[in-house]
C-alpha atoms as a PDB file:
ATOM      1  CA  UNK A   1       0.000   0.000   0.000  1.00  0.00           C
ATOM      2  CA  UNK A   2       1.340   3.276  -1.183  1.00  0.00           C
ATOM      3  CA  UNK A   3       1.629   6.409   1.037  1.00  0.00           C
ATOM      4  CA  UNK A   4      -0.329   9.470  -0.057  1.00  0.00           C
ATOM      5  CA  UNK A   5       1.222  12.688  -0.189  1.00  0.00           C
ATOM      6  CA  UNK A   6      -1.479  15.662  -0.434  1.00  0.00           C
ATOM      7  CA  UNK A   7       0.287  18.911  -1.863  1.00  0.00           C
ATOM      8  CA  UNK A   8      -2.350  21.208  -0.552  1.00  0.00           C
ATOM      9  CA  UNK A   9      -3.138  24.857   0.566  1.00  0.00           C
ATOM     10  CA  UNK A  10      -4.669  26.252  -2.983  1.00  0.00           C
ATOM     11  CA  UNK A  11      -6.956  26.475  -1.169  1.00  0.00           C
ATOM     12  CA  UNK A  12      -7.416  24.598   2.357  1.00  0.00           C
ATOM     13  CA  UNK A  13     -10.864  23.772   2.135  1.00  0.00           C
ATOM     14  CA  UNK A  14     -10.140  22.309  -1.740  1.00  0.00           C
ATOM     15  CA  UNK A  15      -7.714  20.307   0.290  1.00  0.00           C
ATOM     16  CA  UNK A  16      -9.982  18.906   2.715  1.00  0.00           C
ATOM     17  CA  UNK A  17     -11.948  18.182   0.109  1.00  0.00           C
ATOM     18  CA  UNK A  18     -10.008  15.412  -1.511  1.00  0.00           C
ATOM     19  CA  UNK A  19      -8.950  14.356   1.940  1.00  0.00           C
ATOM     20  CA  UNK A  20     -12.345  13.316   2.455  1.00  0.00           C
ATOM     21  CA  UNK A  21     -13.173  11.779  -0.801  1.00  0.00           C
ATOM     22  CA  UNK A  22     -10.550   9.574  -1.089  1.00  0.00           C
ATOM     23  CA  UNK A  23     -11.540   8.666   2.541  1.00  0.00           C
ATOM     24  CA  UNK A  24     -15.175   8.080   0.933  1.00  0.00           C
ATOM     25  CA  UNK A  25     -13.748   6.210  -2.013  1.00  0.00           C
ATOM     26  CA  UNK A  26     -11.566   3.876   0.074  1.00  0.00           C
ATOM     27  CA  UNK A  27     -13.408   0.495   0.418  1.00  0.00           C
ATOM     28  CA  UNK A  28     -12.667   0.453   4.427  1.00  0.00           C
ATOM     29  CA  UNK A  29     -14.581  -1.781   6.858  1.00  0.00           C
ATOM     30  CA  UNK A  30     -11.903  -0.576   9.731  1.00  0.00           C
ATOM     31  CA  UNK A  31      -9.262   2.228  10.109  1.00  0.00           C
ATOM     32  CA  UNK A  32      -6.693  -0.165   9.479  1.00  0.00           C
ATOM     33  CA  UNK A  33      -7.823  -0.510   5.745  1.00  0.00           C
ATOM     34  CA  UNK A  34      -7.661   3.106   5.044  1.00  0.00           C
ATOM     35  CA  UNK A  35      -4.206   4.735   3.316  1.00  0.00           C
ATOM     36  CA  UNK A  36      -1.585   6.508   4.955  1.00  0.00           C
ATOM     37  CA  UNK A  37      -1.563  10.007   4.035  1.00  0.00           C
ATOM     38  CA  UNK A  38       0.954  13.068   4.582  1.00  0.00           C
ATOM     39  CA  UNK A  39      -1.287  16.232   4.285  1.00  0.00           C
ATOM     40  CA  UNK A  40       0.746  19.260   3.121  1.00  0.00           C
ATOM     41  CA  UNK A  41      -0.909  22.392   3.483  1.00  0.00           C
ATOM     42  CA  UNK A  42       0.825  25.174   2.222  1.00  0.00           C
ATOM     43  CA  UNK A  43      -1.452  28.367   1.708  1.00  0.00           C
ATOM     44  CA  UNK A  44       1.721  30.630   1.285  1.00  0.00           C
ATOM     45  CA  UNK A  45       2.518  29.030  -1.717  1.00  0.00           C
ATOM     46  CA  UNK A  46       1.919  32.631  -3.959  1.00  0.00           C
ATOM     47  CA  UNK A  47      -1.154  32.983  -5.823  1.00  0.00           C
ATOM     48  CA  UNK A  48      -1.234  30.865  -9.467  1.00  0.00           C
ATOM     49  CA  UNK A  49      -3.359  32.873 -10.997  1.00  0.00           C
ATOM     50  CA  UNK A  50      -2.044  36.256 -10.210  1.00  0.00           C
ATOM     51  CA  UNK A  51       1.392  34.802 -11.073  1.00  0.00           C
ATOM     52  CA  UNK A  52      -0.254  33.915 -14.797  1.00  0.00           C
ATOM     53  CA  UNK A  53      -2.263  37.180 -15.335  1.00  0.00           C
ATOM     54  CA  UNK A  54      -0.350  39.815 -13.951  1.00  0.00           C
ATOM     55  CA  UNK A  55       3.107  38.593 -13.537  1.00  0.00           C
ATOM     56  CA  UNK A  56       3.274  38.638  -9.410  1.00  0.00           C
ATOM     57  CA  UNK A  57       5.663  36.115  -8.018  1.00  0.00           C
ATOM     58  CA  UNK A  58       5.804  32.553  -9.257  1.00  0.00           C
ATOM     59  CA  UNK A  59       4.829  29.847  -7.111  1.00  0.00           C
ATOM     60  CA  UNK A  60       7.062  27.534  -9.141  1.00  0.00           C
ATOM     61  CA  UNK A  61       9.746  26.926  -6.277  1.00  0.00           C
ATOM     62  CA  UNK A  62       7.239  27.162  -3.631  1.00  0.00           C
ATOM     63  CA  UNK A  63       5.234  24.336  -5.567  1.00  0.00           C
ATOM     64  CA  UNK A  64       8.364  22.099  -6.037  1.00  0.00           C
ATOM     65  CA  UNK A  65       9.248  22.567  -2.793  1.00  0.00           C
ATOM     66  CA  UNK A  66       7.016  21.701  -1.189  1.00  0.00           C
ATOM     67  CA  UNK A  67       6.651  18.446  -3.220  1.00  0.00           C
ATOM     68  CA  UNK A  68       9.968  17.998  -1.749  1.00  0.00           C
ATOM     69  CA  UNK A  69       9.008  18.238   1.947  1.00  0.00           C
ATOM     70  CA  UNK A  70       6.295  15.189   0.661  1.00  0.00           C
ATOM     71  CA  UNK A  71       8.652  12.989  -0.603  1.00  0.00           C
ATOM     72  CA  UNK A  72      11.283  13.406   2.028  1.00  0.00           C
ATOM     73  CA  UNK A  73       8.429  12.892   4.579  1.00  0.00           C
ATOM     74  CA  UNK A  74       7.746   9.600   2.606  1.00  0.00           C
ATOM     75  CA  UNK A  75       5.027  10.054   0.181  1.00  0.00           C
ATOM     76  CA  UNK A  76       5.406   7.398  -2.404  1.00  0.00           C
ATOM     77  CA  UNK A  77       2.452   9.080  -4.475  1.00  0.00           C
ATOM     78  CA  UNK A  78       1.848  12.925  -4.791  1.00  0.00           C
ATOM     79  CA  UNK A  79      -1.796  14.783  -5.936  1.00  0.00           C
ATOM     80  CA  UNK A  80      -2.336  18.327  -6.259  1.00  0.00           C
ATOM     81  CA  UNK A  81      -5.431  19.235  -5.776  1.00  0.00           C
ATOM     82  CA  UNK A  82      -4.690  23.080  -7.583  1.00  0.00           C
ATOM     83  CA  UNK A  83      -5.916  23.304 -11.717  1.00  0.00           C
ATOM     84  CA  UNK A  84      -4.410  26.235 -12.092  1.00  0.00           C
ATOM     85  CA  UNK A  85      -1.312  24.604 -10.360  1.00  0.00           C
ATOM     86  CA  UNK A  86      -0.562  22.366 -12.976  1.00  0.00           C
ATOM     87  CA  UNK A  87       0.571  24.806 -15.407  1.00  0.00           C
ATOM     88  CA  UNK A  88       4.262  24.017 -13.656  1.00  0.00           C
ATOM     89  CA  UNK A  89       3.330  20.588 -13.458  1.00  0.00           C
ATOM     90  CA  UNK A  90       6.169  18.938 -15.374  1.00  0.00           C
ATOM     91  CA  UNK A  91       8.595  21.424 -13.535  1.00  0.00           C
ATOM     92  CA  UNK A  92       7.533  19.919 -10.321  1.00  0.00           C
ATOM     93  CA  UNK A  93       7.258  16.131 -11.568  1.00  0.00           C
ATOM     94  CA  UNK A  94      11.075  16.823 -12.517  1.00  0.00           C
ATOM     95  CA  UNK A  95      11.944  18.207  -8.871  1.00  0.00           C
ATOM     96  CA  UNK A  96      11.060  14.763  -7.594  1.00  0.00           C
ATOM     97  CA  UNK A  97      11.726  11.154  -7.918  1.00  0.00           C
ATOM     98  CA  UNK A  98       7.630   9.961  -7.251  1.00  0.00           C
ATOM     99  CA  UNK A  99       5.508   9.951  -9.258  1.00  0.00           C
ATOM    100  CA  UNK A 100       2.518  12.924  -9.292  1.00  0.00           C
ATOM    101  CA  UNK A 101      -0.688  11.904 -10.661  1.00  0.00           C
ATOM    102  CA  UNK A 102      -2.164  14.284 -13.143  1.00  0.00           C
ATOM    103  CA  UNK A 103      -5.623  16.040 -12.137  1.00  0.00           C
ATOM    104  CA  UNK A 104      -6.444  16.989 -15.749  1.00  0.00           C
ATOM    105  CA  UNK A 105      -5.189  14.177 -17.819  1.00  0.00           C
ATOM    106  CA  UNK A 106      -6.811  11.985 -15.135  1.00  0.00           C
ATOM    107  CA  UNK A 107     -10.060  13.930 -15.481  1.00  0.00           C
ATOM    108  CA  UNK A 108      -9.796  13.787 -19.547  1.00  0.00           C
ATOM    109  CA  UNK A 109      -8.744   9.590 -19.039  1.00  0.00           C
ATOM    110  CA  UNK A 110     -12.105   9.115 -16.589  1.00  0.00           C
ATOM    111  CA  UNK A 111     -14.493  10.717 -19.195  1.00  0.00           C
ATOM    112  CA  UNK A 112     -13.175   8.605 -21.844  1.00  0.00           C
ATOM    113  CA  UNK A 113     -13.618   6.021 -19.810  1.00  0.00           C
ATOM    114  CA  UNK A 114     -16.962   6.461 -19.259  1.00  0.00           C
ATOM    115  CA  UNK A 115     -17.895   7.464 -22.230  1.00  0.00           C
ATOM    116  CA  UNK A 116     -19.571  11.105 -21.947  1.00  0.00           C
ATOM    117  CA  UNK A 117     -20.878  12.040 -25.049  1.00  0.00           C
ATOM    118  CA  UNK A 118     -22.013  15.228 -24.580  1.00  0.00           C
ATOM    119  CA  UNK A 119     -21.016  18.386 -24.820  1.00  0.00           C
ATOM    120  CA  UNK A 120     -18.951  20.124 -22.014  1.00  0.00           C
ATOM    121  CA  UNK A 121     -18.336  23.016 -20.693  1.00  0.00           C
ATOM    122  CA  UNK A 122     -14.996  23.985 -18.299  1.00  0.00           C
ATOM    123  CA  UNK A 123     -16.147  26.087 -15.125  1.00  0.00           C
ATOM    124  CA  UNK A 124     -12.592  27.326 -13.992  1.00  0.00           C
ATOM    125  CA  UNK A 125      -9.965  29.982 -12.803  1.00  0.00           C
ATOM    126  CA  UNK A 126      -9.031  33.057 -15.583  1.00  0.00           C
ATOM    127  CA  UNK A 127      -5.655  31.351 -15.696  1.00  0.00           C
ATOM    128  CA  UNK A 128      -6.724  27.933 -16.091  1.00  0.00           C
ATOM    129  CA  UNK A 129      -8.862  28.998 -19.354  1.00  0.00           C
ATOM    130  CA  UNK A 130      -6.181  31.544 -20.571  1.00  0.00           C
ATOM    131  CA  UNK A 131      -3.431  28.872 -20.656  1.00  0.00           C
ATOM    132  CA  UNK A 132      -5.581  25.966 -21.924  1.00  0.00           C
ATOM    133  CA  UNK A 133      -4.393  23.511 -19.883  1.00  0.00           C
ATOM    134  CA  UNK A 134      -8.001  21.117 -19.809  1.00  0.00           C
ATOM    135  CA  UNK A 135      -8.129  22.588 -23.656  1.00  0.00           C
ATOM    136  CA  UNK A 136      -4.861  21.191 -24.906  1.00  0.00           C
ATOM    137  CA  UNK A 137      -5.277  18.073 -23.076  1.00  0.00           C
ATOM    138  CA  UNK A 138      -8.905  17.112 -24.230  1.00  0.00           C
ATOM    139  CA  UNK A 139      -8.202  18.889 -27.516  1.00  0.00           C
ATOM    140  CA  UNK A 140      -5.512  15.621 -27.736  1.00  0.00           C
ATOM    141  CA  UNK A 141      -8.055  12.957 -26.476  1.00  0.00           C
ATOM    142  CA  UNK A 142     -10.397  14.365 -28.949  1.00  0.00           C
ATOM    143  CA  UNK A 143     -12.911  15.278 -26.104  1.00  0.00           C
ATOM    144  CA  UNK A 144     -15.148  18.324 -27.301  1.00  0.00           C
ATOM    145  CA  UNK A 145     -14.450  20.775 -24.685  1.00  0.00           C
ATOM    146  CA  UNK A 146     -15.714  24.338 -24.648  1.00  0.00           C
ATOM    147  CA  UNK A 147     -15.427  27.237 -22.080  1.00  0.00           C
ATOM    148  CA  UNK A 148     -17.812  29.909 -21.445  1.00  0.00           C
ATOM    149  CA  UNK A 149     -18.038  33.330 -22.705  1.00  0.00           C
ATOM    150  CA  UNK A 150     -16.628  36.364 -20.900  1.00  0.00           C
ATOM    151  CA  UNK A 151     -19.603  37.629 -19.230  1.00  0.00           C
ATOM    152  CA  UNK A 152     -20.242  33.928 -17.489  1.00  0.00           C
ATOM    153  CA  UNK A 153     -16.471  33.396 -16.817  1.00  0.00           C
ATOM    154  CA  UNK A 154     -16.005  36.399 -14.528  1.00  0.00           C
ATOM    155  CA  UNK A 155     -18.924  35.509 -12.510  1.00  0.00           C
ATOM    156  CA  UNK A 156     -17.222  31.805 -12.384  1.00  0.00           C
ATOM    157  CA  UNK A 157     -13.752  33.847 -11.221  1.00  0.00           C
ATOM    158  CA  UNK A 158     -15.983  35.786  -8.870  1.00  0.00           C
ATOM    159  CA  UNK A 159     -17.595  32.397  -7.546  1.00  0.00           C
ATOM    160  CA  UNK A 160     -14.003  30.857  -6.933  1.00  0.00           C
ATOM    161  CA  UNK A 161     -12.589  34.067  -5.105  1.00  0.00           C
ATOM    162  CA  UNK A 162     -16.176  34.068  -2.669  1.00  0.00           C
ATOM    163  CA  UNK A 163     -15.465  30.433  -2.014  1.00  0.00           C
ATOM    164  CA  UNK A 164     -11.639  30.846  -1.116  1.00  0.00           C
ATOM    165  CA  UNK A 165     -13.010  33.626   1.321  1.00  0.00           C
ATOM    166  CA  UNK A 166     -15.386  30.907   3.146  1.00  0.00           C
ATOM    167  CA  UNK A 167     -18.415  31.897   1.019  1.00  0.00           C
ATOM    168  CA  UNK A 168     -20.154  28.042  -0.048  1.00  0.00           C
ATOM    169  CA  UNK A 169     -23.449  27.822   0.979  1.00  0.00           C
ATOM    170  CA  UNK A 170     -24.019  31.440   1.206  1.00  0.00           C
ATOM    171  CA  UNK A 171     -22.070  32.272  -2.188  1.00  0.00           C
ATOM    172  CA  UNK A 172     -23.699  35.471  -3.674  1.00  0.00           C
ATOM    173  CA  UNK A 173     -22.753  33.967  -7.431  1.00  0.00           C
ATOM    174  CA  UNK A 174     -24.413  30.464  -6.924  1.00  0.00           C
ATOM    175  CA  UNK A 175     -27.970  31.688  -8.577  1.00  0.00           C
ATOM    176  CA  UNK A 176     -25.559  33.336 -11.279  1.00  0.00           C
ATOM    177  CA  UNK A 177     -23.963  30.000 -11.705  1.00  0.00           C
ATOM    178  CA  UNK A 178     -27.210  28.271 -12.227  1.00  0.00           C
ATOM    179  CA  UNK A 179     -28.297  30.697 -14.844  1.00  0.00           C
ATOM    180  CA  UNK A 180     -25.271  29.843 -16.363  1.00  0.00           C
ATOM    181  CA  UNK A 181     -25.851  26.393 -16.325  1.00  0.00           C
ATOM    182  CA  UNK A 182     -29.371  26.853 -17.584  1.00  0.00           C
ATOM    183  CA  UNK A 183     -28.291  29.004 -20.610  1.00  0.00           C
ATOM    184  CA  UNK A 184     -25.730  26.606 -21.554  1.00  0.00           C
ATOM    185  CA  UNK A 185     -28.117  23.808 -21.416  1.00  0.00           C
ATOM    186  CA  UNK A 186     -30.014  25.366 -24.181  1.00  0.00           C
ATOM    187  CA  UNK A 187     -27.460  25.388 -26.527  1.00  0.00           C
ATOM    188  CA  UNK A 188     -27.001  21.687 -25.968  1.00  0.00           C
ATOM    189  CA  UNK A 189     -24.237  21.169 -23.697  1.00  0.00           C
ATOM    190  CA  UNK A 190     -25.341  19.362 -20.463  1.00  0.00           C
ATOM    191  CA  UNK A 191     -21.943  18.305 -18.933  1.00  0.00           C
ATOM    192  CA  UNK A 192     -20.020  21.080 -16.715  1.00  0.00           C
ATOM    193  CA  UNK A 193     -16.863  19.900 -15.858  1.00  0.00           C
ATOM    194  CA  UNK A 194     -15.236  21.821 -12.063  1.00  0.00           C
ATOM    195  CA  UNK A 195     -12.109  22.493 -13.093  1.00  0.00           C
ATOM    196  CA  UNK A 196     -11.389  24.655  -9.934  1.00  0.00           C
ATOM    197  CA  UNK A 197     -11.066  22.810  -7.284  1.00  0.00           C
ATOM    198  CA  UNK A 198     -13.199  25.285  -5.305  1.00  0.00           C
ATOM    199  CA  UNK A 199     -16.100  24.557  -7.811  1.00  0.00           C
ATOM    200  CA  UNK A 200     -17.103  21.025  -6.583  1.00  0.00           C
ATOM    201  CA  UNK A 201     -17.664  22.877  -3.067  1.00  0.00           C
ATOM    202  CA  UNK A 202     -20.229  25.017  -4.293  1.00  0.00           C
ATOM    203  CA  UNK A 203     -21.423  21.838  -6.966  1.00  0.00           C
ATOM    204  CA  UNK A 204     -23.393  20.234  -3.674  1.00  0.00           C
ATOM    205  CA  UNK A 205     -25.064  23.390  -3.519  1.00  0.00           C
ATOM    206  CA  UNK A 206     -26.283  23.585  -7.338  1.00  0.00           C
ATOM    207  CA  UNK A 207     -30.078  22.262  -7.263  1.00  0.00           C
ATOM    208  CA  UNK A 208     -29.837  22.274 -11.198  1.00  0.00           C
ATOM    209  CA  UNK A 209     -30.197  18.961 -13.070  1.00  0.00           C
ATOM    210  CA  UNK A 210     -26.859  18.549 -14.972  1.00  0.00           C
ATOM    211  CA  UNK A 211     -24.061  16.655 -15.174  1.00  0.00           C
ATOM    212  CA  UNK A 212     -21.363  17.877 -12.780  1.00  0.00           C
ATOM    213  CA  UNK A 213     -18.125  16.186 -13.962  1.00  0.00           C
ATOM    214  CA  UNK A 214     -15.721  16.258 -10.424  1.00  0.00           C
ATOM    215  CA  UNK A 215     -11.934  16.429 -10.912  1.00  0.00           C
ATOM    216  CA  UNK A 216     -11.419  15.855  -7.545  1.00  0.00           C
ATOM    217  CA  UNK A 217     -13.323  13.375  -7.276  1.00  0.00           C
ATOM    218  CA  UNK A 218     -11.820  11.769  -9.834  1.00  0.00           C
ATOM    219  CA  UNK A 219      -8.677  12.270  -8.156  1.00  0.00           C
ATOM    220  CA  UNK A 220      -9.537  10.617  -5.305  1.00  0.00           C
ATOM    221  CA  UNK A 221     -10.940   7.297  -6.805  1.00  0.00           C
ATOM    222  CA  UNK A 222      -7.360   7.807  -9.248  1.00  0.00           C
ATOM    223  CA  UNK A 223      -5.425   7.912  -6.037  1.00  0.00           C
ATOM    224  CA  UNK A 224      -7.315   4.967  -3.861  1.00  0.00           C
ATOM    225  CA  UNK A 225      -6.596   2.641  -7.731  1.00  0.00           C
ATOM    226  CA  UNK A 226      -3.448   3.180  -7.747  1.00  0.00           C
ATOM    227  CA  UNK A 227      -2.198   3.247  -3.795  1.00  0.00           C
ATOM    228  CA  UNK A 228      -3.802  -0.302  -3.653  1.00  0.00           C
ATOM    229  CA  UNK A 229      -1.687  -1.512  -6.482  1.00  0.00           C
END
């Protein structure tokens, strides 16, 4: 059985998030069947997106540092729960020697896997959409991916930055988001794929009948696969 390493912070409650679904996903009938797992979590890693759009401070050696302090801890496995963080993904796969599993390429895998067919749409950061990361990846796995227009994405960047502040249940954009949702659904796309990791927080609290794609969650049942191998 592997041991987890959680490279979290961005943000805490995204972390504790995939804490507790790969605790959910782990087919446990005692605590001695559940994984070890070495939580990181390192808010003062600087801000991704702020790093991409305006050109603030990098969190590239924060990132790979603290992937460091993992694997010298003994992770023998490292997620990320961060989108936006995997822009310097293959910088920080090359600080260590373990391997880090891929949110977005695991996310683009699952839904091959199971075979969604419809259209999707990518709820996530600015930075995320400017640098295409879920773009170039499911533009390769010839999953047709689209993102929304400008109006609906900065009420999705608004959204994140409310839930980073503690603002879930009680997010002011969450009606916004539905209306979103709904007009998007009219053009034909029914899938909306959380590629924020602060989006599946406020997903619980969407009443709307879609289909919420999960990259955490995904994530989780990734990480549970493989630290049984």
């Amino acid at each position: 059985m592997l041991t987890v390493g959680i490279l979290g912070g961005m943000g805490p409650m995204a972390t504790v998030d995939l804490f507790a679904k790969i605790i959910e996903c782990t087919p446990a009938s005692v605590d001695q069947d559940h994984l070890k797992i070495l939580i990181y979590n390192n808010p003062q890693i600087p801000s991704r997106v702020k790093a991409i759009l305006d050109g603030t401070e990098s969190p590239r050696e924060e990132l790979i540092r603290s992937a460091q302090v993992l694997e010298k801890a003994g992770a023998s496995l490292i997620v990320m729960p961060c989108n936006t963080a995997h822009y310097w993904y293959q910088d920080i796969q090359n600080a260590v020697k373990i391997k880090i599993i891929n949110m977005i390429e695991n996310t683009a895998d699952a839904i091959n896997a199971e075979e969604v067919k419809d259209k999707i749409m990518l709820f996530a950061s600015d930075a995320t959409v400017k640098t295409r990361l879920y773009q170039e990846v499911f533009l390769a796995k010839n999953i047709c991916l689209q993102v929304p227009a400008s109006q609906e994405q900065q009420i999705i960047a608004k959204a994140i930055d409310e839930t980073k502040a503690g603002k879930i249940e009680n997010n002011p954009y969450l009606d916004m988001i539905e209306d979103t949702i709904v007009k998007y659904q009219q053009t034909g796309i029914n899938s909306f794929i959380a590629g924020c990791t602060e989006i599946p927080l406020l997903f619980k609290h969407i009443k709307k009948n879609c289909n919420k794609i999960d990259p955490t969650l995904l994530l989780a049942k990734a990480v549970v696969k493989q630290a049984f191998i």
